[in-house]
Protein backbone atom coordinates (compact mmCIF):
# COMPACT_ATOMS: atom_id res chain seq x y z
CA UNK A 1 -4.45 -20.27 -18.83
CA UNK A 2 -4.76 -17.31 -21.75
CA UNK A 3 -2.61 -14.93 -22.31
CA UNK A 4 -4.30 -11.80 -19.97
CA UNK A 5 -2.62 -9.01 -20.72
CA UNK A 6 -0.46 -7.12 -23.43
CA UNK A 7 3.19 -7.27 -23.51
CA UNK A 8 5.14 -4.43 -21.65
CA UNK A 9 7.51 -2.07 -24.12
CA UNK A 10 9.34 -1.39 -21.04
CA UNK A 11 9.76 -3.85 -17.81
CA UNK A 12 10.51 -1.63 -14.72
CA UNK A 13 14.19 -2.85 -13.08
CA UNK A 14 14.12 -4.39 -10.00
CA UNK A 15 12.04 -2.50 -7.39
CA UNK A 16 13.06 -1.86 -4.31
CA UNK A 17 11.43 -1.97 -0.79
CA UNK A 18 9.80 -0.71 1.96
CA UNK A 19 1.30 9.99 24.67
CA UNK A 20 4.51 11.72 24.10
CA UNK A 21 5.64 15.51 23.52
CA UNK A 22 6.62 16.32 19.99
CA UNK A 23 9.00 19.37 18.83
CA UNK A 24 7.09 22.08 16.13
CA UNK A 25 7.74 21.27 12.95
CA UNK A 26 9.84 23.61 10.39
CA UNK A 27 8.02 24.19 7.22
CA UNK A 28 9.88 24.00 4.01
CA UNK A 29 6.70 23.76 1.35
CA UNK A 30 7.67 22.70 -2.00
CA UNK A 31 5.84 23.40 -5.31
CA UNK A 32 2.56 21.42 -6.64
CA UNK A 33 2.75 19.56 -8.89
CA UNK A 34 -0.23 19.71 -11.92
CA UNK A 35 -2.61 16.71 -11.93
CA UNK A 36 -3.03 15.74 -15.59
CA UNK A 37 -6.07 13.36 -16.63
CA UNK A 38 -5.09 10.35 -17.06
CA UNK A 39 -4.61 8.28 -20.87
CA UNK A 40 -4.84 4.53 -21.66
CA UNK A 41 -1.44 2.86 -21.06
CA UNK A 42 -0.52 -0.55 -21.81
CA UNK A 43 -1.12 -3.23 -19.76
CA UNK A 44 1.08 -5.29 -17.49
CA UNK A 45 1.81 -9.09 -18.40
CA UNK A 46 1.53 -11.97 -15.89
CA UNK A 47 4.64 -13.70 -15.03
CA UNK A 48 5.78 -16.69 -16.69
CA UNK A 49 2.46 -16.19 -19.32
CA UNK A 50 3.54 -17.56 -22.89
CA UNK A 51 3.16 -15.80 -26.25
CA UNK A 52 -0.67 -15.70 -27.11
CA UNK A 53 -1.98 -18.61 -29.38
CA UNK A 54 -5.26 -18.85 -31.39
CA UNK A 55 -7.03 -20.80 -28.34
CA UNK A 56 -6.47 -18.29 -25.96
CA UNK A 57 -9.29 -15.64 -25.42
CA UNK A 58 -8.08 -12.52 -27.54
CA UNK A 59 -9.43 -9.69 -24.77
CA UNK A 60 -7.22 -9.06 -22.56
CA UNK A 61 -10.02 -7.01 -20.41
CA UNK A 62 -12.31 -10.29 -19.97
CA UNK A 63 -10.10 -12.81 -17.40
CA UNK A 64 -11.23 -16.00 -17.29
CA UNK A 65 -14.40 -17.01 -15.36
CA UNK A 66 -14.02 -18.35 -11.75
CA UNK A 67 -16.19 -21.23 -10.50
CA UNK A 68 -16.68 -20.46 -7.02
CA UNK A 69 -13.86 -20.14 -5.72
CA UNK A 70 -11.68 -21.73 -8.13
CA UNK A 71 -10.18 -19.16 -10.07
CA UNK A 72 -8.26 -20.13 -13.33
CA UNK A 73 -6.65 -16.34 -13.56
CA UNK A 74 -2.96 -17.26 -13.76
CA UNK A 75 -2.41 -14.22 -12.06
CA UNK A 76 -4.79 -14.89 -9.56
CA UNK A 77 -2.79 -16.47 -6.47
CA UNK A 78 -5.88 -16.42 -3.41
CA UNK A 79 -9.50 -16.62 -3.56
CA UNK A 80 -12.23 -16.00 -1.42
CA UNK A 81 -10.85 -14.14 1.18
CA UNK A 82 -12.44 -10.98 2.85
CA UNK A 83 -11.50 -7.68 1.95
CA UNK A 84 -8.18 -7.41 1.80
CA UNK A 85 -6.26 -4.67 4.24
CA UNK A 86 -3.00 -4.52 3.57
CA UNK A 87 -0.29 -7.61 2.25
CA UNK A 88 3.92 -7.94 2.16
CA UNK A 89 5.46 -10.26 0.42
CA UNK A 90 7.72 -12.52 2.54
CA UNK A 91 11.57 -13.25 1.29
CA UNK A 92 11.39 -16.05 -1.03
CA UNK A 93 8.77 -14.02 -3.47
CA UNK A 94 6.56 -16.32 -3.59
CA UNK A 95 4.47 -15.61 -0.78
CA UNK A 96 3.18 -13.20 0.89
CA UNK A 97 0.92 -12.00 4.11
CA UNK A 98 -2.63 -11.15 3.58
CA UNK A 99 -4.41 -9.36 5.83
CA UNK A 100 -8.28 -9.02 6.23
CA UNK A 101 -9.62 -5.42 6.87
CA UNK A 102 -12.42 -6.09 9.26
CA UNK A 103 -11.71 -9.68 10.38
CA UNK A 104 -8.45 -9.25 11.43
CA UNK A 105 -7.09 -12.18 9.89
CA UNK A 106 -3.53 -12.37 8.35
CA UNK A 107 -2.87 -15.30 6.40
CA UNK A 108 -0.09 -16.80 4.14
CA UNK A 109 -0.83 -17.26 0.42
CA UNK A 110 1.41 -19.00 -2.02
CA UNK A 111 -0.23 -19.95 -5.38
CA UNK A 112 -0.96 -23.61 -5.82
CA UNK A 113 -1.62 -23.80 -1.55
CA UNK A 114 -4.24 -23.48 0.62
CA UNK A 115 -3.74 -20.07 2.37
CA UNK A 116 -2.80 -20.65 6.23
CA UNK A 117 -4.11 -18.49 9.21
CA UNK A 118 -1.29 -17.29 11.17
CA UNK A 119 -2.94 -14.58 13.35
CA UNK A 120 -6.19 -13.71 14.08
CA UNK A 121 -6.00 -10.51 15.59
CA UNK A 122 -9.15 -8.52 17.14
CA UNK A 123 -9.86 -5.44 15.35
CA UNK A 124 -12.97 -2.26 15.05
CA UNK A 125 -13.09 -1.92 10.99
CA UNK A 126 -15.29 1.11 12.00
CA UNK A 127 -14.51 4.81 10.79
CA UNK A 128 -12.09 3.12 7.60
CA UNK A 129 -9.95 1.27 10.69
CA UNK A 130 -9.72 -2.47 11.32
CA UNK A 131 -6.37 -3.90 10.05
CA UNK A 132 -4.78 -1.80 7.66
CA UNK A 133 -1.18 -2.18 7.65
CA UNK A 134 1.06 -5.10 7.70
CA UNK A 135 5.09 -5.22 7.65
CA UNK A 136 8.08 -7.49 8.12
CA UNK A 137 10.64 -7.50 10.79
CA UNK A 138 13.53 -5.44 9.90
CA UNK A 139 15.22 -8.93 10.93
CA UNK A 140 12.59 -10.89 9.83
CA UNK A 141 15.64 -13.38 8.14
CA UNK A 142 16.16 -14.03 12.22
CA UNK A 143 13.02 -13.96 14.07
CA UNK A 144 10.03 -14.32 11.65
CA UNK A 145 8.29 -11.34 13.35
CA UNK A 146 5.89 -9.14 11.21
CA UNK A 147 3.89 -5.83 12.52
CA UNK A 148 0.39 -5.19 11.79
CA UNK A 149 -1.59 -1.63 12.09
CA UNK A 150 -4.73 -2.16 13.65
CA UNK A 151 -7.87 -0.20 14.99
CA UNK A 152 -9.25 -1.71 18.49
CA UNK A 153 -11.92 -0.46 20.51
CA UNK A 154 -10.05 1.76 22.30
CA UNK A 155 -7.05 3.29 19.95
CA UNK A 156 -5.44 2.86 16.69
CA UNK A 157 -2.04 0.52 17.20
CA UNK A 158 1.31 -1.03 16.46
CA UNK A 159 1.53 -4.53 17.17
CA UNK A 160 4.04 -7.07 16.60
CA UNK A 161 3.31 -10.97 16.12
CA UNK A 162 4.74 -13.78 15.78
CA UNK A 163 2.87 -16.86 13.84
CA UNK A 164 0.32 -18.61 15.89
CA UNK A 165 0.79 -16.50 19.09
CA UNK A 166 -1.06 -13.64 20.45
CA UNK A 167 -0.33 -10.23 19.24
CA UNK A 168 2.27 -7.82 21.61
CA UNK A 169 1.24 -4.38 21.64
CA UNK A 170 4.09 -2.22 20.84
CA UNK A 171 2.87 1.36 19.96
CA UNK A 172 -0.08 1.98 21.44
CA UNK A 173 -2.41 5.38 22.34
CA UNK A 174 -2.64 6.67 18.07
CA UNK A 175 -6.09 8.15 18.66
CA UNK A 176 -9.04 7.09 17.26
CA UNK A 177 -12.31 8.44 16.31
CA UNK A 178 -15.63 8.52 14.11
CA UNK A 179 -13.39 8.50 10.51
CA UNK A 180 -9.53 8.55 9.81
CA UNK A 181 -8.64 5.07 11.43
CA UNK A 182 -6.70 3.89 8.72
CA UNK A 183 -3.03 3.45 8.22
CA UNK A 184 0.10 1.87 6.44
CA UNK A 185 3.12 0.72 7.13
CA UNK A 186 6.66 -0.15 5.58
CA UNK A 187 10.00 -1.45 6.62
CA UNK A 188 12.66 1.53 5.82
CA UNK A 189 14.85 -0.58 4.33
CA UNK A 190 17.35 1.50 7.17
CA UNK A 191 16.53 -0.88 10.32
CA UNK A 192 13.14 0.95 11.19
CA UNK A 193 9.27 0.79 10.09
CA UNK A 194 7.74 3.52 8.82
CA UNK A 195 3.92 4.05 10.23
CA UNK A 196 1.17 6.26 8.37
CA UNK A 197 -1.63 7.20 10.75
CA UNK A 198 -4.77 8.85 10.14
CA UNK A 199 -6.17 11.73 11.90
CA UNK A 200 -8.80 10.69 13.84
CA UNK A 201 -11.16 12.99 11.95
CA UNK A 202 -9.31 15.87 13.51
CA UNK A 203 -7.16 18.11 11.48
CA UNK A 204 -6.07 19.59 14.89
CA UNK A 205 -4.79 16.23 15.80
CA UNK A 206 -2.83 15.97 12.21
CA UNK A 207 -1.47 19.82 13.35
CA UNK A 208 -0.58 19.06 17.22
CA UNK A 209 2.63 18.17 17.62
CA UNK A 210 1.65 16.30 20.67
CA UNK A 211 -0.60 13.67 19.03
CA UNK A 212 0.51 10.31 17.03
CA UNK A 213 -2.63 11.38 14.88
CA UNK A 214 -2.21 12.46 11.06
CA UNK A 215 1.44 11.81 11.31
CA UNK A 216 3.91 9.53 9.70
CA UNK A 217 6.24 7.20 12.14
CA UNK A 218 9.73 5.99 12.46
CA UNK A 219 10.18 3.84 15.10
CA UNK A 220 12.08 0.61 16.32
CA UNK A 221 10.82 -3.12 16.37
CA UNK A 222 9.64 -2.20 20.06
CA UNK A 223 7.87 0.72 19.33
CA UNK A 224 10.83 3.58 20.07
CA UNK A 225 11.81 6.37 17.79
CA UNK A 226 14.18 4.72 15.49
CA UNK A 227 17.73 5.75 15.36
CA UNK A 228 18.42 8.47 13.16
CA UNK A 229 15.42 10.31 13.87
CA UNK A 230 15.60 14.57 13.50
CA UNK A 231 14.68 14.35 17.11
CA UNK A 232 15.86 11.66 18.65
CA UNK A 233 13.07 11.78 21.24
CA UNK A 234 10.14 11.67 18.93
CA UNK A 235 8.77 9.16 16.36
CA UNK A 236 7.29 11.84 13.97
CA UNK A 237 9.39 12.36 11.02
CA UNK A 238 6.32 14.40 9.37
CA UNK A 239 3.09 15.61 9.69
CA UNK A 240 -0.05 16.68 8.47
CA UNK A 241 -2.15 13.18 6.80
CA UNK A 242 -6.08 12.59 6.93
CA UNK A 243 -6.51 9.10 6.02
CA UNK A 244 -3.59 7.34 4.58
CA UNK A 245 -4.11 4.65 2.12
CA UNK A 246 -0.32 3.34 1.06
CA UNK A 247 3.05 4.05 2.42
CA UNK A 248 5.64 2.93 0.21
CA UNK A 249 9.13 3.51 -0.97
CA UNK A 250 12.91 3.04 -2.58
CA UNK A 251 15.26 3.48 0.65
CA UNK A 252 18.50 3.38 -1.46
CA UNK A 253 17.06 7.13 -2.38
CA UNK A 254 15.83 7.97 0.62
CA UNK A 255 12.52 8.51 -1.15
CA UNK A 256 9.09 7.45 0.63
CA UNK A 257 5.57 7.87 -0.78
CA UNK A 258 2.16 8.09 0.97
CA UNK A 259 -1.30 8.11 -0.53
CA UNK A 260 -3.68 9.99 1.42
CA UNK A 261 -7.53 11.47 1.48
CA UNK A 262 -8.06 14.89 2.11
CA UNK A 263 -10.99 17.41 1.39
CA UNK A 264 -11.96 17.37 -1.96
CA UNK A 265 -9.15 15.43 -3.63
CA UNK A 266 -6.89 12.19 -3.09
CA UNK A 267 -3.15 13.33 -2.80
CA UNK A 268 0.26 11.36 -2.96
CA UNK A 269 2.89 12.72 -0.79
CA UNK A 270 6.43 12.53 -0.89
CA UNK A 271 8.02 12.11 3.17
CA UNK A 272 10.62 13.87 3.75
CA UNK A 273 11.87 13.22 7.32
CA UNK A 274 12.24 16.58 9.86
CA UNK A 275 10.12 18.33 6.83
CA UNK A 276 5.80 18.91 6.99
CA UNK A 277 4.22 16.92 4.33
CA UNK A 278 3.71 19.97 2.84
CA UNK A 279 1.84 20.04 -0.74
CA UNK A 280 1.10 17.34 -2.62
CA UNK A 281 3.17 15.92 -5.16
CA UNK A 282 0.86 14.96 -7.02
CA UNK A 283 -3.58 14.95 -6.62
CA UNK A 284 -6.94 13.74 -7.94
CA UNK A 285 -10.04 15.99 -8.48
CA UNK A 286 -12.03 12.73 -9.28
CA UNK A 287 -11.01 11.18 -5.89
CA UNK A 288 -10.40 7.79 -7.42
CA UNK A 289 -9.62 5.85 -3.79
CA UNK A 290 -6.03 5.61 -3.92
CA UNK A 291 -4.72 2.98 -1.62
CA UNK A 292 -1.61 1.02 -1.53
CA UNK A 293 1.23 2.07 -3.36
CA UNK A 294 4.78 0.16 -4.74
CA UNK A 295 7.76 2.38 -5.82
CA UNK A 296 11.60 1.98 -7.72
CA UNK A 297 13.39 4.97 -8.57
CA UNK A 298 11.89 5.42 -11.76
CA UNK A 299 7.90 4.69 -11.25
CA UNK A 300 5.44 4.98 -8.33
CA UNK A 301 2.56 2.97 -8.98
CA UNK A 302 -0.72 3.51 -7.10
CA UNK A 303 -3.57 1.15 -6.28
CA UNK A 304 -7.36 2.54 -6.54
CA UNK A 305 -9.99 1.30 -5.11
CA UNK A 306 -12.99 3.44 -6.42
CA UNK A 307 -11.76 3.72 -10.11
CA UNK A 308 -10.80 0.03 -10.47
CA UNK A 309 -7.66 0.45 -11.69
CA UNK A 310 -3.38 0.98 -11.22
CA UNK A 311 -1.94 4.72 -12.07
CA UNK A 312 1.81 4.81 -12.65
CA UNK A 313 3.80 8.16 -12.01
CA UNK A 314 7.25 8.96 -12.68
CA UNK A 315 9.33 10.91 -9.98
CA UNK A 316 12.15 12.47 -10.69
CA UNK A 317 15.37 13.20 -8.66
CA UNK A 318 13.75 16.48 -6.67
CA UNK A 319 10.25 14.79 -6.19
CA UNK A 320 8.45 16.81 -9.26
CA UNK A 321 6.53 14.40 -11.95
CA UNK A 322 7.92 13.43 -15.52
CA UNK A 323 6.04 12.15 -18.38
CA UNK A 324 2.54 11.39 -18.59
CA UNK A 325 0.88 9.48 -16.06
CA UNK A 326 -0.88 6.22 -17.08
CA UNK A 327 -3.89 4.37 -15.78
CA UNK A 328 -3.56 0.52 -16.82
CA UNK A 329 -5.97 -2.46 -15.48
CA UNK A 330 -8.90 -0.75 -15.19
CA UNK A 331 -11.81 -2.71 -14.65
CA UNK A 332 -10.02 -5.86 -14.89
CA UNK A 333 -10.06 -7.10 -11.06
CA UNK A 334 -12.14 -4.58 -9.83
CA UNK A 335 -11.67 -2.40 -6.51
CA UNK A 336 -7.69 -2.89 -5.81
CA UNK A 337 -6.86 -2.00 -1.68
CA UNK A 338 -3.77 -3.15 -1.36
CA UNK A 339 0.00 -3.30 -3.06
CA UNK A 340 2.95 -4.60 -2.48
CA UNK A 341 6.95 -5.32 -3.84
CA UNK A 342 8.57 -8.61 -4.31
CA UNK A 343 11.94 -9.04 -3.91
CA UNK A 344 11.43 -10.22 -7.56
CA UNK A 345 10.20 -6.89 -8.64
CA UNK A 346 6.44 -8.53 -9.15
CA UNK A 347 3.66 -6.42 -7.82
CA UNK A 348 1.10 -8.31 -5.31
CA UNK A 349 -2.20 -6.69 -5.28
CA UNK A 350 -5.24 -6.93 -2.87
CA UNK A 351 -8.91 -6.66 -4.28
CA UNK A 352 -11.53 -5.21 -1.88
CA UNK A 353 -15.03 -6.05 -4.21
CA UNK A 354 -16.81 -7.27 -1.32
CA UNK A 355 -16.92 -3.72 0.25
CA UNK A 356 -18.63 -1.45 -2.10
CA UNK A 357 -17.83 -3.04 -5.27
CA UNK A 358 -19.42 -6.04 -7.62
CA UNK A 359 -17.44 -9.46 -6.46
CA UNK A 360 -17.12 -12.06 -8.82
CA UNK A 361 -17.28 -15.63 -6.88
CA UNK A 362 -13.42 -15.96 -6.20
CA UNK A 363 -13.63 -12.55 -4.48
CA UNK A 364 -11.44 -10.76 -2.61
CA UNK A 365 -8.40 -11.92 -4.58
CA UNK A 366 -4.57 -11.86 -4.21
CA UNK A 367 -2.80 -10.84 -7.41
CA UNK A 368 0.73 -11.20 -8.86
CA UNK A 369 1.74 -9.46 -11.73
CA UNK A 370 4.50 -8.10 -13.49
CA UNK A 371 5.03 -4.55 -13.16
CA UNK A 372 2.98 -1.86 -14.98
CA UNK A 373 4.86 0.06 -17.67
CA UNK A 374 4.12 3.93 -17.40
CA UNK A 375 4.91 4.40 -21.15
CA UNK A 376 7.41 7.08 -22.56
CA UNK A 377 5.31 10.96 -23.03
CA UNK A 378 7.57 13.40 -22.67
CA UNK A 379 7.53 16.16 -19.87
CA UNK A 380 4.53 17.99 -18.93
């Protein structure tokens, strides 16, 4: 064990969670937001880690050295698993569902264990698909149930499982095609899931208002638009994604997040339900791969796959950015894929070095860390 990273000036508080015909959408665009390059922050500490000591390495860049796959990484809580898709952490905090990009696989991690295969669902990682988005139950307390977003050889789908038994389609039909497969997913917090899908390489599809392509979801454990919906007909709450990396969240503020890829840039959105997506609230020139995403009130925090690293935002009230964004723990796992909250306010992150990056022999890792501080700059 060594002490891996420096201490935070600022701990974040507890983070919070989580074919059918379509009315037109009303557009109510809201302002850009500038994208600012982003400066060295400091680095998030691993839970439970003790004050450094002479004996301890004094880099905090350089983790300790895995031996196959053991990995002696305090933070490190899996090894060896495939890419990693998307992950939730279950109730108790210390464990969470994993869930394996092309193989489908969704397993249980807790550190200290050996992880354990509960589903094994069939999946087409073609065009950025496969699975790609995993959630709890909104009752999960009662029936153990969790949702996965998955690509199949026919369509891009909603299905629920229970542990050991075969998937149950729920939400089928989300087109699929040559690129824009992916998705995410979240529980609302309000009763529903929220589902991110990807436009099947279509803008049209994102822009028809008759396609579950390039929209953003908010349905019912069996598939239905969810109570509450502006239309209480329709799923689609907005419209208008590409390829959605993260979908994410603090439901006490009615505030959602998604990460997307569009032309030329990689954008966060803020949902707004009955509203377009709109502009972005924030982008990236340098396309740096955002994926998953974790959220409070205070901080959004962004996983990226391409530059190797976290980014930390911080939304105010209206949506607009505060402060100056940070980029911490770059280069220090590699290509991160996938985030997600604890009900302790920990992050869990998924690594994804096996696809397109350079895996160290414990690759693809689950991670759990303490939250990222964004630092204090003042306004932009």
């Amino acid at each position: 064990m060594r002490h891996l990273l420096l201490s935070m000036t600022a701990v974040l508080g507890t983070l919070l969670a989580g074919c059918a015909q379509f009315p037109d959408e009303h557009p109510r665009p809201w302002g850009d937001q500038p994208s600012l390059e982003p400066q060295a922050g400091p680095q998030p500490s691993i839970e439970g880690e003790p004050p450094p000591t002479e004996s301890r390495p004094s880099s905090p860049q350089a983790p300790p050295q895995p031996t196959g796959c053991e990995d002696p990484d305090p933070a490190v809580v899996a090894t060896c698993l495939d890419p990693v898709g998307a992950m939730v952490v279950l109730p108790d905090g210390q464990s969470a569902l994993v869930g394996e990009r092309a193989t489908g696989r969704v397993l249980r991690v807790q550190r200290g264990q050996e992880p354990v295969e509960l589903a094994r669902i069939p999946v087409d990682p073609s065009g950025g698909g496969g699975l790609t988005g995993l959630a709890l139950s909104p009752s999960y307390h009662e029936d153990e149930l969790f949702y996965a977003y998955v690509t199949t050889s026919s369509d891009n789908r909603v299905v629920r499982v229970a542990a050991g038994d075969r998937p149950k389609p729920v939400l089928t039909g989300i087109p699929k095609g040559a690129a824009g497969n992916s998705g995410a997913m979240v529980d609302d917090g309000q009763g529903a899931l929220l589902v991110a899908t990807g436009n099947a390489g279509s803008p049209a599809n994102a822009a028809n208002s008759q396609s579950l392509a390039g929209k953003v979801l908010r349905i019912d454990g069996f598939g239905r638009p969810a109570e509450g919906n502006p239309d209480p007909k329709s799923p689609v709450v907005a419209a208008g994604l590409t390829a959605p990396g993260g979908l994410c969240g603090t439901p006490a503020m009615g505030m959602y997040w998604v990460t997307d890829h569009i032309e030329g840039q990689d954008v966060l959105y803020r949902v707004r339900f009955g509203q377009p997506l709109g502009s972005p609230a924030w982008t990236w020139a340098e396309r740096p791969g955002v994926a998953g995403c974790v959220a409070d009130p205070s901080t959004v925090v962004v996983a990226l796959r391409d530059a190797a690293a976290l980014y930390t935002l911080h939304p105010a009230p209206d949506g607009s950015f505060t402060g100056q964004p940070t980029k911490v723990m770059e280069n220090t796992y590699g290509r991160f894929s996938a985030a997600a909250l604890g009900p302790d306010g920990l992050v869990w992150l998924g690594t994804a070095n096996k696809d397109g990056g350079r895996p160290v022999s414990s690759d693809d890792r689950a991670l759990r860390i303490e939250p990222p501080s964004g630092g204090t700059a003042g306004k932009d």
